[in-house]
N, C-alpha and C. Protein backbone atom coordinates (compact mmCIF):
# COMPACT_ATOMS: atom_id res chain seq x y z
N UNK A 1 64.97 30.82 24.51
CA UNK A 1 65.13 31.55 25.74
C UNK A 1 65.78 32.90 25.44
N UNK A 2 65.37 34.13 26.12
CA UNK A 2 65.91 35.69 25.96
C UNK A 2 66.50 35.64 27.00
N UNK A 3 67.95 35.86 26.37
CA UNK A 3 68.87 36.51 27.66
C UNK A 3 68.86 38.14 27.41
N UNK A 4 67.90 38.62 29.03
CA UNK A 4 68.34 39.71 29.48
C UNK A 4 69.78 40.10 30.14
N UNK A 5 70.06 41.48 28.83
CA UNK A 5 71.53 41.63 29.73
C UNK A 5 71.47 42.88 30.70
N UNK A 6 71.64 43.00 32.12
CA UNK A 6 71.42 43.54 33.21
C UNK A 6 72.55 44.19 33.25
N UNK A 7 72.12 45.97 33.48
CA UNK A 7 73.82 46.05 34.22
C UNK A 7 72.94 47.06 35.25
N UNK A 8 74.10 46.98 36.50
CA UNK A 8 73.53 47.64 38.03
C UNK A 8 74.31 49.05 37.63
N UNK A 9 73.82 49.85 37.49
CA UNK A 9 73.97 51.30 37.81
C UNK A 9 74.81 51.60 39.32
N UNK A 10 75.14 52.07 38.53
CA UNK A 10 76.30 52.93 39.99
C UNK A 10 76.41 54.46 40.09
N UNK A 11 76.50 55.01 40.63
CA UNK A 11 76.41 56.66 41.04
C UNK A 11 77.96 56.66 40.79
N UNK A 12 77.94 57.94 40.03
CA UNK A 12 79.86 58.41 39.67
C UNK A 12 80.07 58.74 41.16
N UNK A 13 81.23 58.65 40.52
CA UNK A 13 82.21 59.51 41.72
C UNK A 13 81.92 60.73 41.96
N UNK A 14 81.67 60.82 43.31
CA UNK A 14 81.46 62.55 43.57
C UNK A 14 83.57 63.00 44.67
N UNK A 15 83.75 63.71 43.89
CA UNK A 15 85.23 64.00 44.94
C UNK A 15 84.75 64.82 46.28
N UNK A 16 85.59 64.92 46.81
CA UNK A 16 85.52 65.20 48.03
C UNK A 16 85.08 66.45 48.31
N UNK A 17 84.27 66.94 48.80
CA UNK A 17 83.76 68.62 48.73
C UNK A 17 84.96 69.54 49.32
N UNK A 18 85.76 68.39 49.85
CA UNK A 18 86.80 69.70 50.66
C UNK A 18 88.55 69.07 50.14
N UNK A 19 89.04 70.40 50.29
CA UNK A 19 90.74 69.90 49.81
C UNK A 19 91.36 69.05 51.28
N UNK A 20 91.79 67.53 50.62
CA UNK A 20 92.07 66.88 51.70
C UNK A 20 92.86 67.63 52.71
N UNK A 21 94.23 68.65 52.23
CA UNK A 21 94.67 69.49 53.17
C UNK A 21 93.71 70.37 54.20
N UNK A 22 92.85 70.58 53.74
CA UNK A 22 92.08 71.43 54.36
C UNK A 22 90.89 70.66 55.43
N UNK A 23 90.83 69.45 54.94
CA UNK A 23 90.23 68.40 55.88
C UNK A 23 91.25 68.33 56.93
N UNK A 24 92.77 68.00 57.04
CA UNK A 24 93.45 67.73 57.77
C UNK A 24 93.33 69.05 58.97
N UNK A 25 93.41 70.21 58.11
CA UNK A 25 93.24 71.34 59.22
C UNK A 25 91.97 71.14 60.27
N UNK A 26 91.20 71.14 59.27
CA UNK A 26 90.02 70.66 60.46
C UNK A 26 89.94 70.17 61.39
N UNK A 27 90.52 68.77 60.93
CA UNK A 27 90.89 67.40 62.17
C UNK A 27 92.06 68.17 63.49
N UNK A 28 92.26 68.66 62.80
CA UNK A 28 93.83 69.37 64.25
C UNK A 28 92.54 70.53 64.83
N UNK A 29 92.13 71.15 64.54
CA UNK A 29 91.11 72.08 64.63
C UNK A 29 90.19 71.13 65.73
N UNK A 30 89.46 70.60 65.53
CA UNK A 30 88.50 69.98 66.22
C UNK A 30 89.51 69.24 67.20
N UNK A 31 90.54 68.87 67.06
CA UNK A 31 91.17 67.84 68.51
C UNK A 31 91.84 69.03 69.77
N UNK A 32 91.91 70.24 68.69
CA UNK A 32 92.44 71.32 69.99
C UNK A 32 91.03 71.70 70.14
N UNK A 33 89.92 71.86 70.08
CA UNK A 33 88.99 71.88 70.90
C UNK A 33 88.61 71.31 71.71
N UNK A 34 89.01 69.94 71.39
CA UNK A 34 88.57 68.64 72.39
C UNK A 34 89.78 68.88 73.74
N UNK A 35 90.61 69.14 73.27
CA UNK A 35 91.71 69.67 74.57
C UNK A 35 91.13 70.67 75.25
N UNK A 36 90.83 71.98 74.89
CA UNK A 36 90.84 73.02 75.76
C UNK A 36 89.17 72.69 75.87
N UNK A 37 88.40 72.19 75.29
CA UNK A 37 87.10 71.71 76.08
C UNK A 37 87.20 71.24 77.36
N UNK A 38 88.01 70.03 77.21
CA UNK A 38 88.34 68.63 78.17
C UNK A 38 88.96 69.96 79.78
N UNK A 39 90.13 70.80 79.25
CA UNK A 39 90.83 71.80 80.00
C UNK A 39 89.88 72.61 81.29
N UNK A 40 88.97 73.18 80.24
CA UNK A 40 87.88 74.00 80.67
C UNK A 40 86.78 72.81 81.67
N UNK A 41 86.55 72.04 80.99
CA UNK A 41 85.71 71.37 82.10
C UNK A 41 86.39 70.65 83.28
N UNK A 42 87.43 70.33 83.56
CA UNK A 42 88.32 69.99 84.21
C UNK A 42 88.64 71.22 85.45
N UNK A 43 88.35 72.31 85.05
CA UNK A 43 88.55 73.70 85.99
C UNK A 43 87.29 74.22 86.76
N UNK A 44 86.29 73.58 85.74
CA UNK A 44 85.12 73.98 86.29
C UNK A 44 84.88 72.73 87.61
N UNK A 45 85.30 72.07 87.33
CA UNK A 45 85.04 70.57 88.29
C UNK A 45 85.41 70.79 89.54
N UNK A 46 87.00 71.59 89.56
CA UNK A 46 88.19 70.89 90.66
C UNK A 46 87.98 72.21 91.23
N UNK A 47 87.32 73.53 90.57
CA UNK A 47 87.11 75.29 91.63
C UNK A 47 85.84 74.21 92.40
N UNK A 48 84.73 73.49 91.55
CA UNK A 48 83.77 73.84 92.75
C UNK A 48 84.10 72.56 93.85
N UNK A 49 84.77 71.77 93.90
CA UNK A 49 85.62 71.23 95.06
C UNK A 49 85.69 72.25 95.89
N UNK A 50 86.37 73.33 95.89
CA UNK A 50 86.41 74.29 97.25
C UNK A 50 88.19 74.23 96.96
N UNK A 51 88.96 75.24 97.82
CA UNK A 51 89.96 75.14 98.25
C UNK A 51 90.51 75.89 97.44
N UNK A 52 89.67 77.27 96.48
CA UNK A 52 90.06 77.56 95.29
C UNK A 52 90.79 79.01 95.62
N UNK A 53 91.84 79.39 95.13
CA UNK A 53 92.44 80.89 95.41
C UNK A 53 91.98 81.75 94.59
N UNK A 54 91.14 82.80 94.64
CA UNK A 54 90.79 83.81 93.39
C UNK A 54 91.70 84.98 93.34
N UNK A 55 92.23 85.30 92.75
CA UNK A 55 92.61 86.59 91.95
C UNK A 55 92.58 87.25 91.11
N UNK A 56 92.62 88.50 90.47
CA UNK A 56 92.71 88.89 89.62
C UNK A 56 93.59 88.45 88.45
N UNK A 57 93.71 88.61 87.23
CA UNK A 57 93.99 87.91 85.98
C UNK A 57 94.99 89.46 85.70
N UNK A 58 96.34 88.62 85.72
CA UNK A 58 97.12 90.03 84.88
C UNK A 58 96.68 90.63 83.47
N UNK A 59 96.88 92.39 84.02
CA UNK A 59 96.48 93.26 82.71
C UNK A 59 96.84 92.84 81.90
N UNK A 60 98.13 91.79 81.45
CA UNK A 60 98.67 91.66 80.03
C UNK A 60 97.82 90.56 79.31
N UNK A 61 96.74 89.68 80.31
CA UNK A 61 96.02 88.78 79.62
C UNK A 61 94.98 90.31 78.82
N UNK A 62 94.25 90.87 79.08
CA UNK A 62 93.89 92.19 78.02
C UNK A 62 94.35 92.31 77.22
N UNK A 63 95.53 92.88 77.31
CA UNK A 63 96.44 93.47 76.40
C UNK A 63 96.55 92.57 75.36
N UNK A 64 97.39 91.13 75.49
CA UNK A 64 97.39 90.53 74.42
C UNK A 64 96.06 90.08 73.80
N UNK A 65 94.89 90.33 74.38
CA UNK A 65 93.52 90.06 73.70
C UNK A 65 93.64 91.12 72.38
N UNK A 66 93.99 92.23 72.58
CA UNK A 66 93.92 93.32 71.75
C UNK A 66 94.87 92.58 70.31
N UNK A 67 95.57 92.65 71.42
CA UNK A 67 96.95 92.51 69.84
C UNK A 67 96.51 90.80 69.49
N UNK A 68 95.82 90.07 69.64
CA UNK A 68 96.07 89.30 69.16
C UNK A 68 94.24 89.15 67.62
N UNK A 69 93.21 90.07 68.42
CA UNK A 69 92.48 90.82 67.42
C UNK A 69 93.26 91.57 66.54
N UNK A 70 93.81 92.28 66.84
CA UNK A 70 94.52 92.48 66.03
C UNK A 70 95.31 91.93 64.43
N UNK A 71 95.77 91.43 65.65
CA UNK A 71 96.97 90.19 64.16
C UNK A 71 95.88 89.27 63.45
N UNK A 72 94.34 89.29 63.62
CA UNK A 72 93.17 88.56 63.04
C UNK A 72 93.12 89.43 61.58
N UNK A 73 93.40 91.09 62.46
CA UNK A 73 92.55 91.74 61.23
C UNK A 73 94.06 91.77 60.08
N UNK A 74 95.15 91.97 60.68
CA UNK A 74 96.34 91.62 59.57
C UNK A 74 96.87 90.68 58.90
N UNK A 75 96.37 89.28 59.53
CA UNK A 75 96.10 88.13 58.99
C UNK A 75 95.04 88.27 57.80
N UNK A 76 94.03 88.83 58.13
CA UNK A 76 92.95 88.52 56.87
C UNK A 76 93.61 89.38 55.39
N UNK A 77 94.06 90.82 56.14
CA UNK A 77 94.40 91.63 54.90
C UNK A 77 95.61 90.97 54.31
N UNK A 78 96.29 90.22 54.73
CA UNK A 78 97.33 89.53 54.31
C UNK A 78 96.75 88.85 53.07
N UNK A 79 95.86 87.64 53.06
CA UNK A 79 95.11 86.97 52.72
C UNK A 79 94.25 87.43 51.30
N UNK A 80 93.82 88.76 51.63
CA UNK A 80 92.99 89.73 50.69
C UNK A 80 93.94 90.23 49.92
N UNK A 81 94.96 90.85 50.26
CA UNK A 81 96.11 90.98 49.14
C UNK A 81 96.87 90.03 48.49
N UNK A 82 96.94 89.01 49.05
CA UNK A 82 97.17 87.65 48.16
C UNK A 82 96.44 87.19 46.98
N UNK A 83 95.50 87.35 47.62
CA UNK A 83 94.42 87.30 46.49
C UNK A 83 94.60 87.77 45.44
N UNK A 84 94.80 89.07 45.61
CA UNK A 84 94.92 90.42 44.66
C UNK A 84 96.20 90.39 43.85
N UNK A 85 97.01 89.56 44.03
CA UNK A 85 98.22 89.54 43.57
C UNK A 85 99.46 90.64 44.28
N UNK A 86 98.88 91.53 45.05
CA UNK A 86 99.37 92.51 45.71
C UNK A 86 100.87 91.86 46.96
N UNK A 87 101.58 91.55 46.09
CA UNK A 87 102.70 90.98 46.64
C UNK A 87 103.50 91.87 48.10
N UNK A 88 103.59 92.99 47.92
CA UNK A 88 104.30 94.02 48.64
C UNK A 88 103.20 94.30 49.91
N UNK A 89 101.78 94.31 49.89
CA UNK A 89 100.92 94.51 50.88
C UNK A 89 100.91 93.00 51.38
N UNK A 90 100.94 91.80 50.97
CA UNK A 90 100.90 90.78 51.17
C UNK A 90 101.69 90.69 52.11
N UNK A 91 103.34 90.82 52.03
CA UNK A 91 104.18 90.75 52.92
C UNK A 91 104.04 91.85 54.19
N UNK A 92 103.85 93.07 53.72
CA UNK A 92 103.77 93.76 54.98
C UNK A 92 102.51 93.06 56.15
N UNK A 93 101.52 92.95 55.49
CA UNK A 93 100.37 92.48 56.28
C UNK A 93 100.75 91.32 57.12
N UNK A 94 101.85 90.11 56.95
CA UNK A 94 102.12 88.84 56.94
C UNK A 94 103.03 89.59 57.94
N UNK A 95 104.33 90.25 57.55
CA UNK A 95 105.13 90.62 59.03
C UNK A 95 104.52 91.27 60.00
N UNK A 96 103.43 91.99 59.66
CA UNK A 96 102.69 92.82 60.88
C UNK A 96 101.95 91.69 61.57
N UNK A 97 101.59 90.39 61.34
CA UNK A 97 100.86 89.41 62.01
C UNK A 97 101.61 88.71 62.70
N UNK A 98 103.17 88.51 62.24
CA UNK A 98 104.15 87.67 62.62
C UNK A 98 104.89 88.60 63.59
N UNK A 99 105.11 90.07 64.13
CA UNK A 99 105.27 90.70 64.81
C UNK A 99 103.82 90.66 66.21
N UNK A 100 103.27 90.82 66.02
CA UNK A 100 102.14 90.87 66.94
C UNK A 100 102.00 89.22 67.50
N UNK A 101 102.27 88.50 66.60
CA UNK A 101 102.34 86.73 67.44
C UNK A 101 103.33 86.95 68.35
N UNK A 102 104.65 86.82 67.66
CA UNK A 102 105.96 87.33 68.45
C UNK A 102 105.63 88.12 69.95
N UNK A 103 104.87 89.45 69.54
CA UNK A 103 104.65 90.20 70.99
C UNK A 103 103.50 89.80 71.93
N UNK A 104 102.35 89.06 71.28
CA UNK A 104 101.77 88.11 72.10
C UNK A 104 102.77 87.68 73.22
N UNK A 105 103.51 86.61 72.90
CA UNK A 105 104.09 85.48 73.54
C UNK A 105 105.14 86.03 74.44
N UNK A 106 105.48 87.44 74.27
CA UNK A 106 105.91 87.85 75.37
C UNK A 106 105.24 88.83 76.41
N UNK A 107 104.24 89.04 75.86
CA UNK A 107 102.97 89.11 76.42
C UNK A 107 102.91 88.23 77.82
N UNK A 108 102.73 87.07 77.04
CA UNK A 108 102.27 86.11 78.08
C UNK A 108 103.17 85.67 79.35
N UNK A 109 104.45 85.52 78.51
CA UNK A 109 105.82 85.79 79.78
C UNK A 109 105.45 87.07 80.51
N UNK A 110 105.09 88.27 80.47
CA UNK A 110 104.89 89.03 81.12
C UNK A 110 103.74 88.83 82.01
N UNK A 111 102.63 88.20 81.27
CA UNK A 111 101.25 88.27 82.37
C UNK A 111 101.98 87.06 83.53
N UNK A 112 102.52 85.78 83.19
CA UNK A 112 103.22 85.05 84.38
C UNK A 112 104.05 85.53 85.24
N UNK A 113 104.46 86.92 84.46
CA UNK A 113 105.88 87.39 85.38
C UNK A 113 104.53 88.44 87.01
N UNK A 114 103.33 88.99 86.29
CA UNK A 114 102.48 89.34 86.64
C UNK A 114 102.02 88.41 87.99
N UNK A 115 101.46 87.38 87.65
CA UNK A 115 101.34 85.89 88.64
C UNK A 115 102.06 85.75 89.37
N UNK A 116 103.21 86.10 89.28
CA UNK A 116 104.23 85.98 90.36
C UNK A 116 104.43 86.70 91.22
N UNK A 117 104.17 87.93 90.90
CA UNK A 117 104.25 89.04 91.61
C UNK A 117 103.25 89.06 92.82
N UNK A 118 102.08 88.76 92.14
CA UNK A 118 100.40 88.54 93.38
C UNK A 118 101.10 86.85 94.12
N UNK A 119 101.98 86.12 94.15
CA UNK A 119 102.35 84.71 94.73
C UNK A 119 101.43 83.73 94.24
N UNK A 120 100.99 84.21 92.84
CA UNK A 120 100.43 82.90 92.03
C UNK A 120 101.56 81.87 91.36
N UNK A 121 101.33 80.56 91.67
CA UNK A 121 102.39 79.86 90.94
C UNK A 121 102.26 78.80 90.50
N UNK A 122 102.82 78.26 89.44
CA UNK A 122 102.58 76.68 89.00
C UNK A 122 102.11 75.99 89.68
N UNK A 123 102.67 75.85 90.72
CA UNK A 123 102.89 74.76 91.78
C UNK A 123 102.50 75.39 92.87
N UNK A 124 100.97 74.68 93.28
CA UNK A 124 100.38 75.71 94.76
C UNK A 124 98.97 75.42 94.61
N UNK A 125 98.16 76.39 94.68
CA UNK A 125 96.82 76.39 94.39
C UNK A 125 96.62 75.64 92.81
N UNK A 126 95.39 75.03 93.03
CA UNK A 126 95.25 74.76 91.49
C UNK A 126 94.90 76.01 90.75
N UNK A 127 94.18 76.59 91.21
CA UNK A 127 93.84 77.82 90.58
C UNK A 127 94.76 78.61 89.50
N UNK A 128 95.92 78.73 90.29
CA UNK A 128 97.10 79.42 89.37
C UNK A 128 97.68 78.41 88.74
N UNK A 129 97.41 76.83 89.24
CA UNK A 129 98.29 75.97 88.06
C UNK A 129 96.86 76.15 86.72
N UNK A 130 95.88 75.79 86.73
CA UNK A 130 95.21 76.01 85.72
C UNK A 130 95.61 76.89 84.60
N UNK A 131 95.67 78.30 85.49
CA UNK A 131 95.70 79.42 85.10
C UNK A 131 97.21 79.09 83.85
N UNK A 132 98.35 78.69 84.83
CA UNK A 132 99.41 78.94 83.92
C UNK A 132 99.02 77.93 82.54
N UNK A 133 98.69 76.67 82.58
CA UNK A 133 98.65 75.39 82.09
C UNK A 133 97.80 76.18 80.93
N UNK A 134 96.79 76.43 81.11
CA UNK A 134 95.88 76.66 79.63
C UNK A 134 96.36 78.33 79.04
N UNK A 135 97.18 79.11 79.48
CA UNK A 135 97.70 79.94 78.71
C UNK A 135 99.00 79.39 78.39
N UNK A 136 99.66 78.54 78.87
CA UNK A 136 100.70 78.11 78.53
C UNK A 136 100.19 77.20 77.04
N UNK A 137 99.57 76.16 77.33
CA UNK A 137 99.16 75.35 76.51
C UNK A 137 98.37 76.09 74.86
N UNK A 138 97.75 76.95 75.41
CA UNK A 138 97.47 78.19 74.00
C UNK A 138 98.96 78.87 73.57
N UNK A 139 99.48 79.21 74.01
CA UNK A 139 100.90 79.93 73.83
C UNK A 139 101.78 78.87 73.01
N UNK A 140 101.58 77.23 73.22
CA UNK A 140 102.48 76.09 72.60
C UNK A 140 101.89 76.81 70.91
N UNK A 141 100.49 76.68 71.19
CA UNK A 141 99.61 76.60 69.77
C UNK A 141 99.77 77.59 69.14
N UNK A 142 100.20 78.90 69.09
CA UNK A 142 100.74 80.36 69.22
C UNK A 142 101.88 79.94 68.19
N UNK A 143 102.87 79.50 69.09
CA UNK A 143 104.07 79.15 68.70
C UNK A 143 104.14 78.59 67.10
N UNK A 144 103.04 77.05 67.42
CA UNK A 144 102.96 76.56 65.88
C UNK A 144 102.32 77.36 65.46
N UNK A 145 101.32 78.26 65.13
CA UNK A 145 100.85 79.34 64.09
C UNK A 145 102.22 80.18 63.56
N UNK A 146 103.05 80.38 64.43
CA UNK A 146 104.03 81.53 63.75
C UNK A 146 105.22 80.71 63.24
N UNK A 147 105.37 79.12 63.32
CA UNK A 147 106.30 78.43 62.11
C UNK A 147 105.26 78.48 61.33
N UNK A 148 103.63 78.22 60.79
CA UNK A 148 103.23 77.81 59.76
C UNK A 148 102.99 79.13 59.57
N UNK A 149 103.29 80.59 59.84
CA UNK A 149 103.47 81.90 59.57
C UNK A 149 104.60 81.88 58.87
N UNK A 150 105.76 81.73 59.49
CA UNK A 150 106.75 81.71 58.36
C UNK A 150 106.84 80.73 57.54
N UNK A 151 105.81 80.10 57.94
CA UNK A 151 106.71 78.71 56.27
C UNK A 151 105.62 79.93 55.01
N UNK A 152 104.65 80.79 55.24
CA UNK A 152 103.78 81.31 54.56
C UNK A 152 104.45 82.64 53.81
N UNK A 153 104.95 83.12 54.84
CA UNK A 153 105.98 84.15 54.76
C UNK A 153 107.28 84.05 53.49
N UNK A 154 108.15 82.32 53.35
CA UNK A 154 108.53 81.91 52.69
C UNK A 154 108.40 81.82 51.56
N UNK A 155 107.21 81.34 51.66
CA UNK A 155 106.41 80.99 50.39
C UNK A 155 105.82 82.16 49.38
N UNK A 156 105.51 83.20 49.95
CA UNK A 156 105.27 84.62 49.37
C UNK A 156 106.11 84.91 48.75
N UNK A 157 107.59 84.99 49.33
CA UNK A 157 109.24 85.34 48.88
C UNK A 157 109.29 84.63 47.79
N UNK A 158 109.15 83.33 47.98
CA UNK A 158 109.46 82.98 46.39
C UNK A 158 108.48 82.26 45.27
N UNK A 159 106.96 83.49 45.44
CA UNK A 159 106.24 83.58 44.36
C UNK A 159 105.15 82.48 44.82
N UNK A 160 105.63 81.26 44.99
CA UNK A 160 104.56 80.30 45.44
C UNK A 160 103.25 80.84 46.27
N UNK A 161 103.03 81.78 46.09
CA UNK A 161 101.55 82.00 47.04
C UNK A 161 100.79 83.41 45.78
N UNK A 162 99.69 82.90 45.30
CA UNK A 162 98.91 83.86 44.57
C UNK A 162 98.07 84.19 44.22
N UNK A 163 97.25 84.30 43.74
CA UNK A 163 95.69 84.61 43.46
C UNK A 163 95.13 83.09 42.95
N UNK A 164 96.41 82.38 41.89
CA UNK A 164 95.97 81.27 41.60
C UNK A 164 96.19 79.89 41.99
N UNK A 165 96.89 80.41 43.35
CA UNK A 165 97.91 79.58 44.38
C UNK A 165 97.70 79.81 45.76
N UNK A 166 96.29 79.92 46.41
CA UNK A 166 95.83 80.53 47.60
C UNK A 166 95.63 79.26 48.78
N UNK A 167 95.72 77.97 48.63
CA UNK A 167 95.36 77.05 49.49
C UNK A 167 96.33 77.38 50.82
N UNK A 168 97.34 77.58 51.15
CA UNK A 168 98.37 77.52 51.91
C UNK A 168 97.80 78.59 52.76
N UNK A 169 97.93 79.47 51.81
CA UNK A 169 97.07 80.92 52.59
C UNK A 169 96.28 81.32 53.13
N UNK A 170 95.19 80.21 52.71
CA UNK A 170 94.06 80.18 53.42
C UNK A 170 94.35 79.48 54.56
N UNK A 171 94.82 78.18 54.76
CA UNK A 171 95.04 77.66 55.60
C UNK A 171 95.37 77.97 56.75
N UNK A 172 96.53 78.84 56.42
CA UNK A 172 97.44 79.77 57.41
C UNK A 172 96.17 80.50 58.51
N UNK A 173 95.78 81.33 57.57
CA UNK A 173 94.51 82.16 57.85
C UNK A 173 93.27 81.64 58.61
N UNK A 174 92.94 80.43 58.55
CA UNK A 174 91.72 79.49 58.88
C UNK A 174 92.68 79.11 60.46
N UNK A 175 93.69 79.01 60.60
CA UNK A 175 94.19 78.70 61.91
C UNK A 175 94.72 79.96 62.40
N UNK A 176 95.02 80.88 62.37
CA UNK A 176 96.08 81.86 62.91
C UNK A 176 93.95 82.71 63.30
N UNK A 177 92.98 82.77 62.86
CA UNK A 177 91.70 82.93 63.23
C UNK A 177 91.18 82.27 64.18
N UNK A 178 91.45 80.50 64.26
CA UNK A 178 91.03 79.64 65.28
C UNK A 178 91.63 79.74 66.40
N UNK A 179 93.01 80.54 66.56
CA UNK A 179 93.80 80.44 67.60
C UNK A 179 93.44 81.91 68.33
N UNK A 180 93.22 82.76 67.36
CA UNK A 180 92.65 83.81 68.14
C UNK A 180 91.01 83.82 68.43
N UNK A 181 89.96 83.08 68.17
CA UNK A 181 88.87 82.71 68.58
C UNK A 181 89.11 82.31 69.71
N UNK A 182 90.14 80.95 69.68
CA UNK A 182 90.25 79.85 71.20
C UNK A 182 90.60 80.97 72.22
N UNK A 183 92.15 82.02 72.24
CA UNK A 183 92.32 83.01 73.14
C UNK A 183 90.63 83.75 73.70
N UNK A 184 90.26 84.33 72.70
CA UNK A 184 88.96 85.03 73.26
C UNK A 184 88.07 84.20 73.97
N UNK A 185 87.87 83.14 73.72
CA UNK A 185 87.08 81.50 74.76
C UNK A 185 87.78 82.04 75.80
N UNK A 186 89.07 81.60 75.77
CA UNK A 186 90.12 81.15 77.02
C UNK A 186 89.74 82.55 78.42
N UNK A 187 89.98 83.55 77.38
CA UNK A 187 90.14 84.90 78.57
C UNK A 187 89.10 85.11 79.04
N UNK A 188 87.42 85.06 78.22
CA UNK A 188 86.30 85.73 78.86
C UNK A 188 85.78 84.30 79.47
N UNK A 189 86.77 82.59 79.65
CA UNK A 189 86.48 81.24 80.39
C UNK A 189 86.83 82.28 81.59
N UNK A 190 88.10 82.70 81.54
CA UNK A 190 88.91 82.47 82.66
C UNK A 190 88.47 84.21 83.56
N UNK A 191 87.75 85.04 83.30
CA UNK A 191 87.35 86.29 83.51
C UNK A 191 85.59 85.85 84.30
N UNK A 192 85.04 84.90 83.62
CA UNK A 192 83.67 84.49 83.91
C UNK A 192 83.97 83.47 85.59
N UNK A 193 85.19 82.80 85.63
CA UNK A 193 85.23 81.57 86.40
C UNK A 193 86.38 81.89 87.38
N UNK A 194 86.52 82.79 88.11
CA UNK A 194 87.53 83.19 88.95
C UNK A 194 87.12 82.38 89.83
């Protein structure tokens, strides 16, 4: 009798096409979409109910549209000089992004202080609760971009971030972009759906 010896083939290991950190960003990425999706359709539902107050949208929702394009394009050069090893443009680019978050967010205290002024308010029409709730709720997300701004900021200071040390950076960059994408959704949602 011939014993055939059999062996089953197996396909190697292929690793993961993406850096698990960078998978994780994703996953937070896609669940704040699923929020301000869920947000947005939720507004569209309860205006065509009826009973809806329209007003105009304070100038400072504009304004911080600008500056917050803005801090996109100083975010990236941040990023591009990292690359480069360009330590000194690195940081300036990084405080000029972390200044413009900063003036965002009082931005946004201003466009509410705005709301108040026309007798839009939390509490009243849904209209203006919407209104506050999903700039408020972008403004939380704001907030976390400019700790994971400075933990980036940190990290520059003491060398850890470099041409051959860019994951963090990117990261930074891949969200502090998604948050100013979501704003531009949010303003031309909320400009389209008075």
């Amino acid at each position: 009798m011939i014993e055939h010896n059999t062996r089953v083939a197996t396909s190697p290991y292929l690793p993961l096409g993406m850096n698990p950190l960078k998978f994780a960003l994703w996953l937070f990425i896609v669940s704040f979409v699923m929020i301000f999706a869920s947000m947005t359709s939720a507004y569209i539902v309860r205006r065509s109910e009826g009973n809806w107050l329209e007003f105009e949208l304070p100038i400072f929702f504009t304004i911080n549209t600008v500056i917050l394009l803005a801090s996109s394009v100083s975010m990236h050069l941040a990023l591009i000089s990292a690359k480069k090893d360009n330590f000194a443009s690195t940081k300036l680019y990084l405080f000029i992004t972390l200044a413009l978050g900063m003036t965002f967010l009082f931005g946004q205290y201003f466009a509410w202080g705005q709301l108040v002024d026309v007798k839009v308010f939390l509490v009243g029409n849904p209209a203006g609760s919407f209104v506050y709730i999903i700039s408020g709720l972008h403004g939380a997300h704001i907030v976390g971009g400019i700790v994971f701004l400075l933990l980036i900021i940190i990290m520059v200071f003491r060398q850890k971030i470099h041409s051959k040390k860019i994951l963090w950076m990117e990261m930074c960059t891949t969200f502090w972009h998604f948050l100013d994408g979501l704003w531009l959704y949010l303003f031309f949602f909320l400009i389209l759906n008075r």
